[in-house]
N, C-alpha and C. Protein backbone atom coordinates (compact mmCIF):
# COMPACT_ATOMS: atom_id res chain seq x y z
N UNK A 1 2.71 -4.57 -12.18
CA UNK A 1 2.05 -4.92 -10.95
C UNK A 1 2.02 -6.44 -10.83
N UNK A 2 2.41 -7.09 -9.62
CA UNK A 2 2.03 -8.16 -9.23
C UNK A 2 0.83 -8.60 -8.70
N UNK A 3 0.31 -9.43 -8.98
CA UNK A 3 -0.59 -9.94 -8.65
C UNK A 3 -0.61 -11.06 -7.32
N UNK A 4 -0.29 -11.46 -6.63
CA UNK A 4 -0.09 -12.32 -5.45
C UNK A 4 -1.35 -13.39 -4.83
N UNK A 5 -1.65 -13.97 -5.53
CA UNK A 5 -2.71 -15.10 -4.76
C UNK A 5 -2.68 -15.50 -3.49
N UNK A 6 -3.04 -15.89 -2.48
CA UNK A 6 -3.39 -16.48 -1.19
C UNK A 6 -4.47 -17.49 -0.89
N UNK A 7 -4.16 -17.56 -0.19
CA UNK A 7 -5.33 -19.12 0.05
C UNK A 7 -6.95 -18.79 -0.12
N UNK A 8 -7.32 -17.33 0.15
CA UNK A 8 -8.58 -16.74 -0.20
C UNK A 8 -9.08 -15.66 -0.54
N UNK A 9 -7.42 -14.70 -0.88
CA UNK A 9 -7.49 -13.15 -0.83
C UNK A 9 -6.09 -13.06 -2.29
N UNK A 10 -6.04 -11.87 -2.38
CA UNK A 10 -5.06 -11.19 -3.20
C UNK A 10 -4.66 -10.41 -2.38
N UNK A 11 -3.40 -9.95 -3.12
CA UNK A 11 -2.66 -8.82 -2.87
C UNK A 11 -1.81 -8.19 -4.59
N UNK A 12 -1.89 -6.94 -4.27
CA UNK A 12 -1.33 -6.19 -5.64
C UNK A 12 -0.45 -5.47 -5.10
N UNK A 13 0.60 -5.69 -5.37
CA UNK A 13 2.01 -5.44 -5.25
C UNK A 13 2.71 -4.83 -6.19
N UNK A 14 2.52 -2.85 -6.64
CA UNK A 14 2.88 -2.63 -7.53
C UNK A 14 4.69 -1.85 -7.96
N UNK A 15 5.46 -2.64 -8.57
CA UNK A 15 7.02 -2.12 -8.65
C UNK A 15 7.13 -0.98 -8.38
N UNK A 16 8.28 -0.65 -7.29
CA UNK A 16 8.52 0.71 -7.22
C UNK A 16 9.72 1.11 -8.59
N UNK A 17 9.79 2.30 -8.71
CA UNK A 17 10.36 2.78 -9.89
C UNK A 17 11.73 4.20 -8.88
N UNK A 18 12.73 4.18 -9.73
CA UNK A 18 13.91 4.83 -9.20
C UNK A 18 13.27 5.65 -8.11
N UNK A 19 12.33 6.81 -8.58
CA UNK A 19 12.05 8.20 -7.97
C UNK A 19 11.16 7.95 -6.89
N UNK A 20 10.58 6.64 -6.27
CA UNK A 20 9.88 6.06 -4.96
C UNK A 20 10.67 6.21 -3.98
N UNK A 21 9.83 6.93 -3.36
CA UNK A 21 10.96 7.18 -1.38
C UNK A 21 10.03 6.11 -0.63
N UNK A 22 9.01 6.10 -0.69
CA UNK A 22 7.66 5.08 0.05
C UNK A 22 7.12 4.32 -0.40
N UNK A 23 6.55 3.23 0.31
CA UNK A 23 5.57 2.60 0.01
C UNK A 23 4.35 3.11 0.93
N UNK A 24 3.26 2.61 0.30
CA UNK A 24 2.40 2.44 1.63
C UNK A 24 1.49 1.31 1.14
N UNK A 25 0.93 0.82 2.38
CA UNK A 25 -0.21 -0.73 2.50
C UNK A 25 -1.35 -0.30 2.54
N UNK A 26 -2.38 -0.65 1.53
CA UNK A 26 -4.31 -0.28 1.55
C UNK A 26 -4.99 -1.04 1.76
N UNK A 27 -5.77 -0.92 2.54
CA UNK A 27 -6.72 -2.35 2.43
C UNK A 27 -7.85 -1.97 1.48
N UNK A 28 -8.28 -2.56 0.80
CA UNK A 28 -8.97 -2.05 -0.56
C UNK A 28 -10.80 -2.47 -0.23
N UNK A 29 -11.18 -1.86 0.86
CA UNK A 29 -12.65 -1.68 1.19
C UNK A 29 -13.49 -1.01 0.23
N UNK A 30 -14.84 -1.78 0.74
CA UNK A 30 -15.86 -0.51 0.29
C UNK A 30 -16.75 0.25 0.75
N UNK A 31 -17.22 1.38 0.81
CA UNK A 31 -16.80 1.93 0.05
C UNK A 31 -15.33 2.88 -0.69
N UNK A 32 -14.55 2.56 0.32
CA UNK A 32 -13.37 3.52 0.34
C UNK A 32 -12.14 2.50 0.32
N UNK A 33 -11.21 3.28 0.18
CA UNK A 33 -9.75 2.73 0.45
C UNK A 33 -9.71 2.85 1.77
N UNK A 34 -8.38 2.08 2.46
CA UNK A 34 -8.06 2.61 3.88
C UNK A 34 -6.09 2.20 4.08
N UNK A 35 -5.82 3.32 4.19
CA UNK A 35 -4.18 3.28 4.17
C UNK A 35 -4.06 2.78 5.41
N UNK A 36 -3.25 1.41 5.17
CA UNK A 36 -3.28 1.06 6.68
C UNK A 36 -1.54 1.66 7.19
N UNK A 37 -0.68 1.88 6.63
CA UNK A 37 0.69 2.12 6.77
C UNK A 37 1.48 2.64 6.00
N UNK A 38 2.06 3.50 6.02
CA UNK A 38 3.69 3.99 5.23
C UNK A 38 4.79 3.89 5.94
N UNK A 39 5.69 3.06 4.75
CA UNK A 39 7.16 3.16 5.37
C UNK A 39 8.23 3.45 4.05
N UNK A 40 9.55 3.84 4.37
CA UNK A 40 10.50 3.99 3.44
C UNK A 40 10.65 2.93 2.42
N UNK A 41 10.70 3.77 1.14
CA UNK A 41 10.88 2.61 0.04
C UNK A 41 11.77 1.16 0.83
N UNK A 42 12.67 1.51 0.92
CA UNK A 42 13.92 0.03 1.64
C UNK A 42 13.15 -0.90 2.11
N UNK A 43 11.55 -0.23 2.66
CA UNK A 43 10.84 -1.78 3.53
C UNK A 43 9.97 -2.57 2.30
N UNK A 44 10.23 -1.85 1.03
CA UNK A 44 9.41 -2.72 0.11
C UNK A 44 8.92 -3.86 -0.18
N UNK A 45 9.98 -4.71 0.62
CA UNK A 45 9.78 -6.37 0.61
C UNK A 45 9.38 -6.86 2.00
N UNK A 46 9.35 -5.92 2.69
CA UNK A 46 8.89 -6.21 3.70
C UNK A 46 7.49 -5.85 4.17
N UNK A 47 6.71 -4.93 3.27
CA UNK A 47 5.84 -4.59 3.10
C UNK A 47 4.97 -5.71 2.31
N UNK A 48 5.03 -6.05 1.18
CA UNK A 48 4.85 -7.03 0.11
C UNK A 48 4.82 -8.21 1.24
N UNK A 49 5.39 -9.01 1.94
CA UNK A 49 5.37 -10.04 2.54
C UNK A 49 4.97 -9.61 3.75
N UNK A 50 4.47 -8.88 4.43
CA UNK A 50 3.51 -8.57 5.50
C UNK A 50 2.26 -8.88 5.22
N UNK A 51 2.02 -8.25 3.74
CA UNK A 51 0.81 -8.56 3.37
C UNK A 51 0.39 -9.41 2.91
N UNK A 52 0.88 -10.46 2.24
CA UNK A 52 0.79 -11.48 2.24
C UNK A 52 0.60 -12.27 3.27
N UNK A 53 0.77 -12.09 3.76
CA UNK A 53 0.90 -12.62 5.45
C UNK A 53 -0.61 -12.62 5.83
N UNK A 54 -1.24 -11.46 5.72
CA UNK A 54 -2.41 -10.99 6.76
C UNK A 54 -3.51 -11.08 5.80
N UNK A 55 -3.34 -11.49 4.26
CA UNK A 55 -4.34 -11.41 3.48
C UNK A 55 -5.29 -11.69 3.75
N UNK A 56 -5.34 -13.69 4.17
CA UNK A 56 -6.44 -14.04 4.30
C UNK A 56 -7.23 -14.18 5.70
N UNK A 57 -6.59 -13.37 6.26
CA UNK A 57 -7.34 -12.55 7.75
C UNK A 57 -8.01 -11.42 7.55
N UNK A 58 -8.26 -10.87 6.28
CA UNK A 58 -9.12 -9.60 5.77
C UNK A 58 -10.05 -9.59 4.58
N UNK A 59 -10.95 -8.75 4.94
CA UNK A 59 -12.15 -9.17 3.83
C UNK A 59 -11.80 -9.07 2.30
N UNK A 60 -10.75 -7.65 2.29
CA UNK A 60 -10.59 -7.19 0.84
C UNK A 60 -9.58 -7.37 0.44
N UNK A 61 -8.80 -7.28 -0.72
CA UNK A 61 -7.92 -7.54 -0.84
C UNK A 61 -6.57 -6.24 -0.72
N UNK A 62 -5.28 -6.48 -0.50
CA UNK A 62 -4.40 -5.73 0.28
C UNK A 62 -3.90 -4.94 -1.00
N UNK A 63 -3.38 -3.61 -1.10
CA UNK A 63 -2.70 -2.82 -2.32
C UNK A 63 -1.28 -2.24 -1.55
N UNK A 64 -0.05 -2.75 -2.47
CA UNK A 64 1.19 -2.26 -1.87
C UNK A 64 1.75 -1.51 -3.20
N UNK A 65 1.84 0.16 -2.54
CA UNK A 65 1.81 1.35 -3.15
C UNK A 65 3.21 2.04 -3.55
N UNK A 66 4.26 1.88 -3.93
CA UNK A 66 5.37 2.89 -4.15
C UNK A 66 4.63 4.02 -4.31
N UNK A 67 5.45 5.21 -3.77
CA UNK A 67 4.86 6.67 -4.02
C UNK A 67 6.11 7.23 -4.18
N UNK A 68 6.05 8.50 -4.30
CA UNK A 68 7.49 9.70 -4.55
C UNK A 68 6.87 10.53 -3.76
N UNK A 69 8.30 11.10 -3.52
CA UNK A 69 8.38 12.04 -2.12
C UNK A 69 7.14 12.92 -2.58
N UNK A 70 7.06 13.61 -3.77
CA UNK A 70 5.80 14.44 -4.05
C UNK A 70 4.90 14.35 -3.50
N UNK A 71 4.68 12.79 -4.07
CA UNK A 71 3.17 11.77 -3.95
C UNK A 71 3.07 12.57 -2.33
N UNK A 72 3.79 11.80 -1.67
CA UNK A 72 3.41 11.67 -0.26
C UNK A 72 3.28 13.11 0.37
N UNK A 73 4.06 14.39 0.07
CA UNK A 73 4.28 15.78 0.69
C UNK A 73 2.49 16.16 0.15
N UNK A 74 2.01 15.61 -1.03
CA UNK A 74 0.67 16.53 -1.76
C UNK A 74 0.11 15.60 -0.95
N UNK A 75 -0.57 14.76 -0.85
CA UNK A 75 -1.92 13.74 0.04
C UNK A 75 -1.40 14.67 1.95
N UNK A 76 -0.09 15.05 2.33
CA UNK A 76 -0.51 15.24 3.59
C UNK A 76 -0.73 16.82 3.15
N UNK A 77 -0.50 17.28 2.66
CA UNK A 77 -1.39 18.79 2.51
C UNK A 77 -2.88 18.52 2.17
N UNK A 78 -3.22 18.05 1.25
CA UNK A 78 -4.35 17.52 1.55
C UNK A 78 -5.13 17.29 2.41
N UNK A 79 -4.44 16.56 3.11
CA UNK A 79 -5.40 16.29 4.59
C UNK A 79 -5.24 17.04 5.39
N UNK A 80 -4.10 17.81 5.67
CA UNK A 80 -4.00 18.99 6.74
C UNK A 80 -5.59 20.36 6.08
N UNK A 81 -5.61 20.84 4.50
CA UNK A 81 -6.50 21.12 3.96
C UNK A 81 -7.89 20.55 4.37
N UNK A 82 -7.60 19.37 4.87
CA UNK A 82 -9.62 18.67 5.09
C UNK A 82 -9.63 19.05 6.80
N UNK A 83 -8.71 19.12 7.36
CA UNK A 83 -9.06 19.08 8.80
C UNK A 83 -9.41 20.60 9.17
């Protein structure tokens, strides 16, 4: 995991690994997380430097997520399950 400093915020930027189809962007509130976005692994660096970008325009600090197709198919059953 990277760690990313900013002028008043962080960002954690953690390596995606072969089997990552996604990323997604968190803003790391409290009490909760809050997924602000998913996109295809390929936007990884573009994700990472978005957030950087917007860090120190937000209270908490930003989390950039590789996931696997799994990851992502189980959290939306999940939530289809909560609704």
């Amino acid at each position: 995991m990277s760690v990313i400093k900013t002028r008043r915020n962080f960002v954690c930027a953690y390596e995606p690994i072969a089997e990552d189809y996604f990323v997604e962007t968190w803003l790391r509130g409290e009490p909760n997380r809050y997924r602000l976005l998913t996109q295809t692994i390929d936007r990884y660096d573009e994700a990472v430097a978005w957030a950087v970008g917007v860090a120190d325009e937000m209270e908490c600090p930003i989390e950039v997520v590789p996931i696997t197709a799994l990851e992502f198919i189980d959290r939306l059953r999940r939530q289809r399950l909560a609704t």
